[in-house]
N, C-alpha and C. Protein backbone atom coordinates (compact mmCIF):
# COMPACT_ATOMS: atom_id res chain seq x y z
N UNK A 1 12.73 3.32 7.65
CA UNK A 1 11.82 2.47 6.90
C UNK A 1 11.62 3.11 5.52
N UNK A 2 11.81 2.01 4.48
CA UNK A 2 11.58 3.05 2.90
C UNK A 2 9.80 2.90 2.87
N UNK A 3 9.45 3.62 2.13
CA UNK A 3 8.31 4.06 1.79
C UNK A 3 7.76 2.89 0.86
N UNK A 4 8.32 2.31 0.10
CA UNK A 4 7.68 1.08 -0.27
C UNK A 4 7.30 0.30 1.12
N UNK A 5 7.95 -0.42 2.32
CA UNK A 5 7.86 -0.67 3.74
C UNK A 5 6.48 0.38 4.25
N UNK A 6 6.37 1.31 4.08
CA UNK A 6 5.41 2.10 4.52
C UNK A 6 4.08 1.58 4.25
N UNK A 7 3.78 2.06 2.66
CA UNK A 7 2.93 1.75 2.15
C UNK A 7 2.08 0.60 2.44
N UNK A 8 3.34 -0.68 2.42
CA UNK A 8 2.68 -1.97 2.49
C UNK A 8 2.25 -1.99 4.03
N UNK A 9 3.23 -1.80 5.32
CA UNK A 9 2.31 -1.82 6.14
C UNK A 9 1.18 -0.50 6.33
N UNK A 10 0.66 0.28 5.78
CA UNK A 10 -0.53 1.08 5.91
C UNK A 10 -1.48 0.36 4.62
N UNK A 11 -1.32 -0.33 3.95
CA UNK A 11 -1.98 -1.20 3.33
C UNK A 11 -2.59 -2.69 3.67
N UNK A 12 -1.94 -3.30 4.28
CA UNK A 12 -1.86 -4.42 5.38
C UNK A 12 -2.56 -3.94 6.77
N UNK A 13 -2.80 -2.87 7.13
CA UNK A 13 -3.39 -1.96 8.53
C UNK A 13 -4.83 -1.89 7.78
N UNK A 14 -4.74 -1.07 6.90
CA UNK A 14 -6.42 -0.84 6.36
C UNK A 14 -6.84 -2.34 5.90
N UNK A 15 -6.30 -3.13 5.27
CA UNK A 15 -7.34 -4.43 4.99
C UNK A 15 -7.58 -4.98 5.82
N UNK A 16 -6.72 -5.09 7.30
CA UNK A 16 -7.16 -6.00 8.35
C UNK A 16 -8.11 -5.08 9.46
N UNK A 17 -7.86 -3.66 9.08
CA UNK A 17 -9.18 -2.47 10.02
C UNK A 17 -10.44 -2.62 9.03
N UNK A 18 -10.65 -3.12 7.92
CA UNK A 18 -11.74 -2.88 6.73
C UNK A 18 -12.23 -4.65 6.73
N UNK A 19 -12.09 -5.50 8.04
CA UNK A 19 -12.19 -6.41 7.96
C UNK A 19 -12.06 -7.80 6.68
N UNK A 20 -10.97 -7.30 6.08
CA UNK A 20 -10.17 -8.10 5.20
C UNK A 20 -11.23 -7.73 3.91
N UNK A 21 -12.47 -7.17 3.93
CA UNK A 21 -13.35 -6.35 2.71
C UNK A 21 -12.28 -5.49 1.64
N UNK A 22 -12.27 -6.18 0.88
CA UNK A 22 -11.62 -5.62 -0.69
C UNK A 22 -12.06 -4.18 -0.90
N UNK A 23 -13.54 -4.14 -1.25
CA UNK A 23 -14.17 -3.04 -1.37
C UNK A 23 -13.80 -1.62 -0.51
N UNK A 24 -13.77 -2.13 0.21
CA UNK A 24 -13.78 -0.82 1.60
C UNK A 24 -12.28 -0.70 1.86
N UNK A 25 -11.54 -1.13 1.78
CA UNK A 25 -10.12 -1.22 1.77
C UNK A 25 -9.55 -0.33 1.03
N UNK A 26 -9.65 -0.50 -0.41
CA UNK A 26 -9.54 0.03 -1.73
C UNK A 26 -10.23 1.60 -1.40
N UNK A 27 -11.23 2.11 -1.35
CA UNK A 27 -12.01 2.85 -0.92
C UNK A 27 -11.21 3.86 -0.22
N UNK A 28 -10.90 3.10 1.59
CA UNK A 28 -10.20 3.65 2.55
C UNK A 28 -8.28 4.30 1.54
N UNK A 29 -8.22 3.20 0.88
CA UNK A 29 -6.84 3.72 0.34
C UNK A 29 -6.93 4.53 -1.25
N UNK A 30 -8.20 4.57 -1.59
CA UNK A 30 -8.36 5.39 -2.94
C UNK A 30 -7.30 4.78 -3.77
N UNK A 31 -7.71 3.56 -3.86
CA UNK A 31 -7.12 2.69 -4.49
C UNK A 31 -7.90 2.28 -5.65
N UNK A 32 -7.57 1.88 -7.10
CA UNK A 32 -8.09 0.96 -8.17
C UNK A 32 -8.35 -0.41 -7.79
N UNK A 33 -9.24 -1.23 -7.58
CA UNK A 33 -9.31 -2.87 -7.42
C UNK A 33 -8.06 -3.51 -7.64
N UNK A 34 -7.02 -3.24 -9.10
CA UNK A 34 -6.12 -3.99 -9.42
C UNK A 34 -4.78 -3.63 -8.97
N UNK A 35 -4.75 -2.20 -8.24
CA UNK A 35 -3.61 -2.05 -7.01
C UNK A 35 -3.94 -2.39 -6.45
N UNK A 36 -5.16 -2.16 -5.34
CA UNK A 36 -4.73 -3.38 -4.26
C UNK A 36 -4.65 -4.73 -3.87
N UNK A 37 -4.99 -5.28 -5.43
CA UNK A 37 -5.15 -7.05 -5.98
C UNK A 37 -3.30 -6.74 -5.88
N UNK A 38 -2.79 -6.15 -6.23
CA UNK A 38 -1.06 -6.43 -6.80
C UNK A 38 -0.43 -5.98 -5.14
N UNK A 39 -0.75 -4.86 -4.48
CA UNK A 39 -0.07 -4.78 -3.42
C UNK A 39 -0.30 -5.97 -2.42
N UNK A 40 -1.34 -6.65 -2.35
CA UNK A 40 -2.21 -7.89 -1.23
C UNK A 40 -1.25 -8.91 -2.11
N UNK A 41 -0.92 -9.39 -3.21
CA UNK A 41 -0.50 -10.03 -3.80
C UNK A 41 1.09 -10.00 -3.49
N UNK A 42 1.36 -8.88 -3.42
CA UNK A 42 3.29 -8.32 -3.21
C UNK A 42 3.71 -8.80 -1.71
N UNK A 43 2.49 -8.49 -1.19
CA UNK A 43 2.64 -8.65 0.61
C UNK A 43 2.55 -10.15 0.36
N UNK A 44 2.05 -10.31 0.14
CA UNK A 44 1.57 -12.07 0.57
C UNK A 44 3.15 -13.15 -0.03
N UNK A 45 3.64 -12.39 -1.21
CA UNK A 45 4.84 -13.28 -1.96
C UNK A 45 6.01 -12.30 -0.78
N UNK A 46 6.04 -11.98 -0.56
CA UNK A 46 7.18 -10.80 0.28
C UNK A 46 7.34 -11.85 1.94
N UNK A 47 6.16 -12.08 2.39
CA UNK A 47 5.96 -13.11 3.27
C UNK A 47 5.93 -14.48 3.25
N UNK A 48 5.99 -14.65 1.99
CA UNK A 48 5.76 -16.43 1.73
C UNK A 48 4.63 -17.23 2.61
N UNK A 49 3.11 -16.29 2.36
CA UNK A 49 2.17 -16.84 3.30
C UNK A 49 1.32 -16.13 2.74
N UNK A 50 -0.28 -17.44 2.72
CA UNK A 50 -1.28 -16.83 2.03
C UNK A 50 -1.88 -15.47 2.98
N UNK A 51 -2.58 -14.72 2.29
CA UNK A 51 -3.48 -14.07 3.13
C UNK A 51 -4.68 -14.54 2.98
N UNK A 52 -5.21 -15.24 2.40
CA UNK A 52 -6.49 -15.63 2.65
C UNK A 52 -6.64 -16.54 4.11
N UNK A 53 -5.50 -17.44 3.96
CA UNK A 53 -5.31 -18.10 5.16
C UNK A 53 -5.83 -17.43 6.90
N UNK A 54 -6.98 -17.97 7.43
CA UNK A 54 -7.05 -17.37 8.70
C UNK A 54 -6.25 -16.82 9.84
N UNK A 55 -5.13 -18.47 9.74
CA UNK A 55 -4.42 -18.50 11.14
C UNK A 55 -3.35 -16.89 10.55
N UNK A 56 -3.05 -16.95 9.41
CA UNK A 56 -1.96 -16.03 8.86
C UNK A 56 -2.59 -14.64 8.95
N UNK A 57 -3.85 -14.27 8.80
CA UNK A 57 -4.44 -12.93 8.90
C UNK A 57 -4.17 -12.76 10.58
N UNK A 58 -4.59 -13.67 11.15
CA UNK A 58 -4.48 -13.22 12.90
C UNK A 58 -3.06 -13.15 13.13
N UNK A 59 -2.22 -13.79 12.49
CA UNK A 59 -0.43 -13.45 13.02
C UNK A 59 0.03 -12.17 12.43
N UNK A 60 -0.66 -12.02 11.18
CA UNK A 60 -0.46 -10.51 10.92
C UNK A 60 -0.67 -9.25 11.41
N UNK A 61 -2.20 -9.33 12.04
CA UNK A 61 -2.54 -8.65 12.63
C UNK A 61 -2.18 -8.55 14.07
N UNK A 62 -1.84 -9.80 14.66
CA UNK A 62 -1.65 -9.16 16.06
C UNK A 62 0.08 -9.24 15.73
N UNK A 63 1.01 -8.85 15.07
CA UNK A 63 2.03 -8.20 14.49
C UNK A 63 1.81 -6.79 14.55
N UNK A 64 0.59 -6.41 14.01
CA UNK A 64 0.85 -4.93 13.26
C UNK A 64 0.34 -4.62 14.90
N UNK A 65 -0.32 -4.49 15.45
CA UNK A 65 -0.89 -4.57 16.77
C UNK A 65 0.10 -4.46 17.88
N UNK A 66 1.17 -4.83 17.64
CA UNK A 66 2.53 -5.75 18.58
C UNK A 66 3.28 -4.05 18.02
N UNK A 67 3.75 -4.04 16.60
CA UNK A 67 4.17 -2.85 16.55
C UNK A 67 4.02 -1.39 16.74
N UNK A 68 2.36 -1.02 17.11
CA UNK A 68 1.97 0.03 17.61
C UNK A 68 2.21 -0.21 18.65
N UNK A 69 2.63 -0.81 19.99
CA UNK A 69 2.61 -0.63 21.33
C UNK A 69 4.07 -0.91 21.53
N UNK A 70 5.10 -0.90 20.72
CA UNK A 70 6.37 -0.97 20.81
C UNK A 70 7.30 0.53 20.92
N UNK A 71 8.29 1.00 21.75
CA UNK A 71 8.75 1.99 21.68
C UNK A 71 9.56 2.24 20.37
N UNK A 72 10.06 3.59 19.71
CA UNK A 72 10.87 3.60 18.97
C UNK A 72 10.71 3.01 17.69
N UNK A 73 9.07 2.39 17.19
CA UNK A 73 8.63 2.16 16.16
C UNK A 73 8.41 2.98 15.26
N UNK A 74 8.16 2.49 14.10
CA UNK A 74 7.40 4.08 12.77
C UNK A 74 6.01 4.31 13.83
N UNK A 75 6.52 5.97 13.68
CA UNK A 75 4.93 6.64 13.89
C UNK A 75 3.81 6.11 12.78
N UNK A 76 2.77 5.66 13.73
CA UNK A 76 1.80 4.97 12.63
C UNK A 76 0.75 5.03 13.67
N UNK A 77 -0.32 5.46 13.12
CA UNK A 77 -1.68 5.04 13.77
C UNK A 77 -2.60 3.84 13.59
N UNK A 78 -2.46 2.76 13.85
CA UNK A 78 -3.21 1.71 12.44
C UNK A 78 -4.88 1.76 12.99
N UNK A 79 -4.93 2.22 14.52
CA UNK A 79 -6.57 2.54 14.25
C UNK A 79 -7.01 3.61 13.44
N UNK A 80 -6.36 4.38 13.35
CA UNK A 80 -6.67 5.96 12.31
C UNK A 80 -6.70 5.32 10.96
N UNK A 81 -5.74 4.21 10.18
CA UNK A 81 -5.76 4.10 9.05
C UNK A 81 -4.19 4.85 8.52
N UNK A 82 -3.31 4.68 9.64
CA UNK A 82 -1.91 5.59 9.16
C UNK A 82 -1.74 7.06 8.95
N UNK A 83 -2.59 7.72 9.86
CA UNK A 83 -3.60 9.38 9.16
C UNK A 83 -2.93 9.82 10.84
């Protein structure tokens, strides 16, 4: 997995653990407001699907969810926050 791939899913893990909260997200990733406006923005055109969209936050998430309980996945903690 390249590290751009990384990033976005440990970025995509903290906004949907930070209950989709901008603030606390940013925070959790010691992030500027306008990186994680451009990475939420990169993910969302990368997928061709809003994230504001509900049904699309729950397919995401029980995705990222689906990939922690899979063998032979990236080591990732997404309750830790990728830590």
């Amino acid at each position: 997995m390249t590290r751009c791939a990384v990033v976005r899913l440990y970025t995509r893990s903290a906004y949907f653990w930070n209950a989709t909260k901008r603030r606390s997200c940013r925070c959790q990733l010691n992030l500027h407001p306008n990186s994680l406006r451009g990475r939420l923005v990169r993910i969302s055109d990368l997928l061709g699907r809003d994230l504001a969209d509900a049904t699309t936050r729950l397919d995401l998430f029980l995705a990222l969810e689906s990939c922690a309980l899979l063998p032979d996945t990236i080591s990732y903690d997404l309750h830790a926050g990728g830590s």
